[in-house]
C-alpha atoms as a PDB file:
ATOM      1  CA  UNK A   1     166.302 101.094  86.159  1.00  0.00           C
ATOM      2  CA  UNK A   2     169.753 102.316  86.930  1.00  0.00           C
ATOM      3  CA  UNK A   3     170.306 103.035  91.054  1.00  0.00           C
ATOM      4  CA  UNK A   4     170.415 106.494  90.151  1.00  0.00           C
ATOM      5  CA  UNK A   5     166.716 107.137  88.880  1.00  0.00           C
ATOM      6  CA  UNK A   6     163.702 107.078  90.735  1.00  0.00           C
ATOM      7  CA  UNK A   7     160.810 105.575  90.182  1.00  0.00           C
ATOM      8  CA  UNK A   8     157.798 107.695  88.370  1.00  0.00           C
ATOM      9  CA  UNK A   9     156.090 109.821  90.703  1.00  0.00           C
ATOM     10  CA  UNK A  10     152.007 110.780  89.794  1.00  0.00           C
ATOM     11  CA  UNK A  11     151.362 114.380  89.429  1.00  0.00           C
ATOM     12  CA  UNK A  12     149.933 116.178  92.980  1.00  0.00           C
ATOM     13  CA  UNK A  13     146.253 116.999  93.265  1.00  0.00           C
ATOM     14  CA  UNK A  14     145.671 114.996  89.836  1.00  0.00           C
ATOM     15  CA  UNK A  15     143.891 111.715  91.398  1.00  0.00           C
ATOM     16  CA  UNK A  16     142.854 113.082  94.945  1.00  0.00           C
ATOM     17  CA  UNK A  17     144.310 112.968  98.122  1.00  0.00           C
ATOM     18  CA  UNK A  18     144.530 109.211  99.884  1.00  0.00           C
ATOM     19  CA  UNK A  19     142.971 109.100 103.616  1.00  0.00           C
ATOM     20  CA  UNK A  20     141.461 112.174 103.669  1.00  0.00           C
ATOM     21  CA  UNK A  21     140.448 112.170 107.205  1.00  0.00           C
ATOM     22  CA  UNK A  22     137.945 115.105 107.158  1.00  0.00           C
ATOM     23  CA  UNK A  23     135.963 113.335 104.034  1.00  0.00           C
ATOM     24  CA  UNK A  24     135.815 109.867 106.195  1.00  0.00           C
ATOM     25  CA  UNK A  25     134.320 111.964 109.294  1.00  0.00           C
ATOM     26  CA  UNK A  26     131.940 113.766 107.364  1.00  0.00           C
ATOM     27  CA  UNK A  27     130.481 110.246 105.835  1.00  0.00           C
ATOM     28  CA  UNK A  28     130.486 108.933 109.081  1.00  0.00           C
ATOM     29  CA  UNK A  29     128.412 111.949 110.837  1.00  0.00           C
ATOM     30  CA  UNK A  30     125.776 111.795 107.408  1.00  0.00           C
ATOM     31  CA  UNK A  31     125.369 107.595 107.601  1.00  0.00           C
ATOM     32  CA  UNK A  32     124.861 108.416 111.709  1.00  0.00           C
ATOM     33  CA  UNK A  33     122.200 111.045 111.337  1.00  0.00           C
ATOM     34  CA  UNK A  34     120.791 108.854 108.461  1.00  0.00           C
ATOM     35  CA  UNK A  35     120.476 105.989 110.868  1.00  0.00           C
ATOM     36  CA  UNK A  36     118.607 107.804 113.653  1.00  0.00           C
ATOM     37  CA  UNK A  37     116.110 109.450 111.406  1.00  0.00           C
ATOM     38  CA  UNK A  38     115.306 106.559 109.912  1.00  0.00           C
ATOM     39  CA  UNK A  39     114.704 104.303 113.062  1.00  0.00           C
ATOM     40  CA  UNK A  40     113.030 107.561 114.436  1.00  0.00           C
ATOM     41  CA  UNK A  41     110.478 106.840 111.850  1.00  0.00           C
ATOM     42  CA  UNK A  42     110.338 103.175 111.921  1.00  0.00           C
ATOM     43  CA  UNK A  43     109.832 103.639 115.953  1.00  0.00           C
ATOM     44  CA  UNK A  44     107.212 106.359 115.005  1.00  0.00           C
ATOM     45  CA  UNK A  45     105.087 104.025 112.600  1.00  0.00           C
ATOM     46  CA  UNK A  46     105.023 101.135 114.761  1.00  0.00           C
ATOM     47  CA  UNK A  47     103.933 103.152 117.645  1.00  0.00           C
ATOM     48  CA  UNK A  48     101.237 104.798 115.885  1.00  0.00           C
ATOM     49  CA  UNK A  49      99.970 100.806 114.692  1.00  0.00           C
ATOM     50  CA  UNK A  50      99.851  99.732 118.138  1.00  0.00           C
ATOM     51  CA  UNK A  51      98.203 102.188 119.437  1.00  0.00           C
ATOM     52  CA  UNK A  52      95.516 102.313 116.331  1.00  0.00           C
ATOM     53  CA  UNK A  53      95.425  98.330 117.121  1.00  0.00           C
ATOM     54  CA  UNK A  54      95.062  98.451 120.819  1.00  0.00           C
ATOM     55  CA  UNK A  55      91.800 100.147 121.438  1.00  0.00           C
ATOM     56  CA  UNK A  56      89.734  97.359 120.034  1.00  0.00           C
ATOM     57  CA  UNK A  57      89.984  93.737 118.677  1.00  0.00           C
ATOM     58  CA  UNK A  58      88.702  90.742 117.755  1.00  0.00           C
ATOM     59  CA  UNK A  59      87.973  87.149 116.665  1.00  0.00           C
ATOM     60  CA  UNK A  60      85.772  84.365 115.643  1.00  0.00           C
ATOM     61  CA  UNK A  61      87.222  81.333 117.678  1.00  0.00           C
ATOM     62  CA  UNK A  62      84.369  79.080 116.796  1.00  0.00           C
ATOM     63  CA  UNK A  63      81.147  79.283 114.321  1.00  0.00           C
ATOM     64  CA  UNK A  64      78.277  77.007 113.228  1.00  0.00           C
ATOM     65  CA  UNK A  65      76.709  76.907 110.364  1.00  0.00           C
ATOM     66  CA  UNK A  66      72.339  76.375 111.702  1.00  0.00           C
ATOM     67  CA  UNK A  67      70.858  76.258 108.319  1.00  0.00           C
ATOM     68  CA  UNK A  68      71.667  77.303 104.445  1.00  0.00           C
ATOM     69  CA  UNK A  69      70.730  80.928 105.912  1.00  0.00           C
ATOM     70  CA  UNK A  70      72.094  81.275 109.197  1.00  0.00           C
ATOM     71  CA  UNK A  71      75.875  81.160 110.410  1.00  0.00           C
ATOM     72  CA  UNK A  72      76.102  81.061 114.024  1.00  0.00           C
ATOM     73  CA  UNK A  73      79.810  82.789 115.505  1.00  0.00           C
ATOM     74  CA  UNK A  74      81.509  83.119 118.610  1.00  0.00           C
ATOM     75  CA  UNK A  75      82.560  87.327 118.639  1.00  0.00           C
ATOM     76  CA  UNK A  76      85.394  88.389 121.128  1.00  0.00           C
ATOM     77  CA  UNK A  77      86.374  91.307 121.199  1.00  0.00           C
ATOM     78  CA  UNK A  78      89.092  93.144 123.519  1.00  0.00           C
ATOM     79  CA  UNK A  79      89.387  96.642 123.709  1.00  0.00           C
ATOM     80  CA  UNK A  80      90.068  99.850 125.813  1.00  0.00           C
ATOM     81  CA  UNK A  81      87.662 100.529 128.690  1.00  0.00           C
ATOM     82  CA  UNK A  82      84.625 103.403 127.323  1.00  0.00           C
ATOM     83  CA  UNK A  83      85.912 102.254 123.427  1.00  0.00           C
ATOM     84  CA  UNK A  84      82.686 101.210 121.870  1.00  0.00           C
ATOM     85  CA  UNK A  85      82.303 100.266 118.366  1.00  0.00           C
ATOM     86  CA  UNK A  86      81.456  97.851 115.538  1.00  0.00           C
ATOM     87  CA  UNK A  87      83.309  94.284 114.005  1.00  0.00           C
ATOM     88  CA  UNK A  88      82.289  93.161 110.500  1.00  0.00           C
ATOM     89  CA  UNK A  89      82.289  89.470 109.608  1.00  0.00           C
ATOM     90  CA  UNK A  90      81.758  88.196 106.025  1.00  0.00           C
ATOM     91  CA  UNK A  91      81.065  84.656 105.217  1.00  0.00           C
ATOM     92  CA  UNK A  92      82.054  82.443 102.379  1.00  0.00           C
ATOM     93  CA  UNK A  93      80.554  79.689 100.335  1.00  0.00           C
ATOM     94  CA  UNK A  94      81.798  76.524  99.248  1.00  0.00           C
ATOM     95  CA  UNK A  95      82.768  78.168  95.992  1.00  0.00           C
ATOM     96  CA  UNK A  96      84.480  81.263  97.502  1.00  0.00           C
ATOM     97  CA  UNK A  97      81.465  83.579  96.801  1.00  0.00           C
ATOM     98  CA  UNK A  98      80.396  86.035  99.671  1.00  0.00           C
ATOM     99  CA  UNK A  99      77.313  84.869 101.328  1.00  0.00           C
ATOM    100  CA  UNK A 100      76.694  86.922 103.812  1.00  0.00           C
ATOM    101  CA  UNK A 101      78.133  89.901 105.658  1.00  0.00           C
ATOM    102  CA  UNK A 102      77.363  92.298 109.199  1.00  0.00           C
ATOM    103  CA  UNK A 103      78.626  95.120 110.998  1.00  0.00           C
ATOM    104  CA  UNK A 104      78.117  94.034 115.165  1.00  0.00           C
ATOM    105  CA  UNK A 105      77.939  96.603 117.253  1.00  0.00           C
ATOM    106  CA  UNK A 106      80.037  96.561 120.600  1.00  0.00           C
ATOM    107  CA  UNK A 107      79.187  98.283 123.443  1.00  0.00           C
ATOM    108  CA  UNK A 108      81.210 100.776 125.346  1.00  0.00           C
ATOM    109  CA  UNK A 109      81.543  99.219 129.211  1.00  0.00           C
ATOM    110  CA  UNK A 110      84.471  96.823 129.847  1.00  0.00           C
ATOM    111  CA  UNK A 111      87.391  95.672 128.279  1.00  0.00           C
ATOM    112  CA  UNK A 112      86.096  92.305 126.710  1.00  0.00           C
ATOM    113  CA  UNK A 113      83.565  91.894 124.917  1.00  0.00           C
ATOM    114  CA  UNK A 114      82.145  87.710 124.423  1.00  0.00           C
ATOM    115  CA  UNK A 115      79.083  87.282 122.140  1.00  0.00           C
ATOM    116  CA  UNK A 116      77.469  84.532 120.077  1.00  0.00           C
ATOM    117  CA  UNK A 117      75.724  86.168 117.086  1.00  0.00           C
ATOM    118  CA  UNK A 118      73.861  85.151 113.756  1.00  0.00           C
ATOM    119  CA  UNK A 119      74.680  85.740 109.996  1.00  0.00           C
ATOM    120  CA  UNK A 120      72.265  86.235 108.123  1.00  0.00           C
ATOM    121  CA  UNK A 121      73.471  84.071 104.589  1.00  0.00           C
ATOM    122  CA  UNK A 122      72.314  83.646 101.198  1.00  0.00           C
ATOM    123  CA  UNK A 123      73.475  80.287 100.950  1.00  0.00           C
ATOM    124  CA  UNK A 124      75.234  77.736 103.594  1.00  0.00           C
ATOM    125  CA  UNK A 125      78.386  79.695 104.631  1.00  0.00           C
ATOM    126  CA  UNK A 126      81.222  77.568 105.412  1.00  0.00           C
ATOM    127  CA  UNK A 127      83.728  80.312 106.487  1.00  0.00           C
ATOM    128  CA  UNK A 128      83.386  82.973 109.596  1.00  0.00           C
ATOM    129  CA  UNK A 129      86.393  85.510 108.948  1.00  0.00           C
ATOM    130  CA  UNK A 130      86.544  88.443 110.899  1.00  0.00           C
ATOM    131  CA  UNK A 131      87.559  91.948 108.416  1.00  0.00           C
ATOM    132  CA  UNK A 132      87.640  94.226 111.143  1.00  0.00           C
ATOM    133  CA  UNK A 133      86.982  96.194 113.929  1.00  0.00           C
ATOM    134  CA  UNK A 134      87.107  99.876 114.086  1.00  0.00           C
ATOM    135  CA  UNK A 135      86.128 102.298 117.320  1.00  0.00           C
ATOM    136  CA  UNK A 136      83.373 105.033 117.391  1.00  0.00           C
END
């Protein structure tokens, strides 16, 4: 290059404009309102789970197996005052087959709910597991 030429110069408007300002605000303001809608909805489904989870539930802290046809379990339940409803526990065998299973009913008064129920089994159940509990 002689000191009298300049270097090449790209032709205007070809490859867009560099640091468009207005472009970079308008991404900003869509990836902002993006943002809040979605935690709006995360905030939203993990209300309505606590809420669906909160008015009753349980466990089987301890069980006892009495014979090859009766599982003896420890039911607690927690749950809203007036929220009455049922738990279902399934047993297992010792080879993973389902041996017995029973909807418990729990009654409306309180907000905890301690019982010691049977199983009924068709073979020795070596598993209590608790599947549910769902309100009236």
């Amino acid at each position: 290059m002689s000191a009298g030429t300049r270097p090449p110069q790209l032709p205007e408007d070809r490859y867009g404009r560099r640091g468009d300002r207005e472009d970079d605000r308008r991404l900003k303001v869509v990836g902002a309102v993006c943002g809040v809608l979605l935690l709006g909805v995360v905030a939203w489904l993990g209300g309505t789970y606590l809420i669906r989870e909160t008015k009753i539930n349980g466990t089987v802290p301890t069980f006892q197996a009495l014979s090859d046809t009766e599982l003896q379990l420890h039911l607690a339940v927690r749950k809203s005052d007036g929220t009455a409803g049922s738990c279902t526990v399934r047993s297992q065998g010792e080879n993973g087959a389902v041996v017995g299973v029973a909807d418990f009913p729990v009654p409306a008064g309180g907000t905890e709910y301690d019982a010691v129920v049977s199983l009924r089994t068709t073979a020795r159940g070596t598993t209590a597991e608790l599947l549910g509990c769902t309100p009236e």
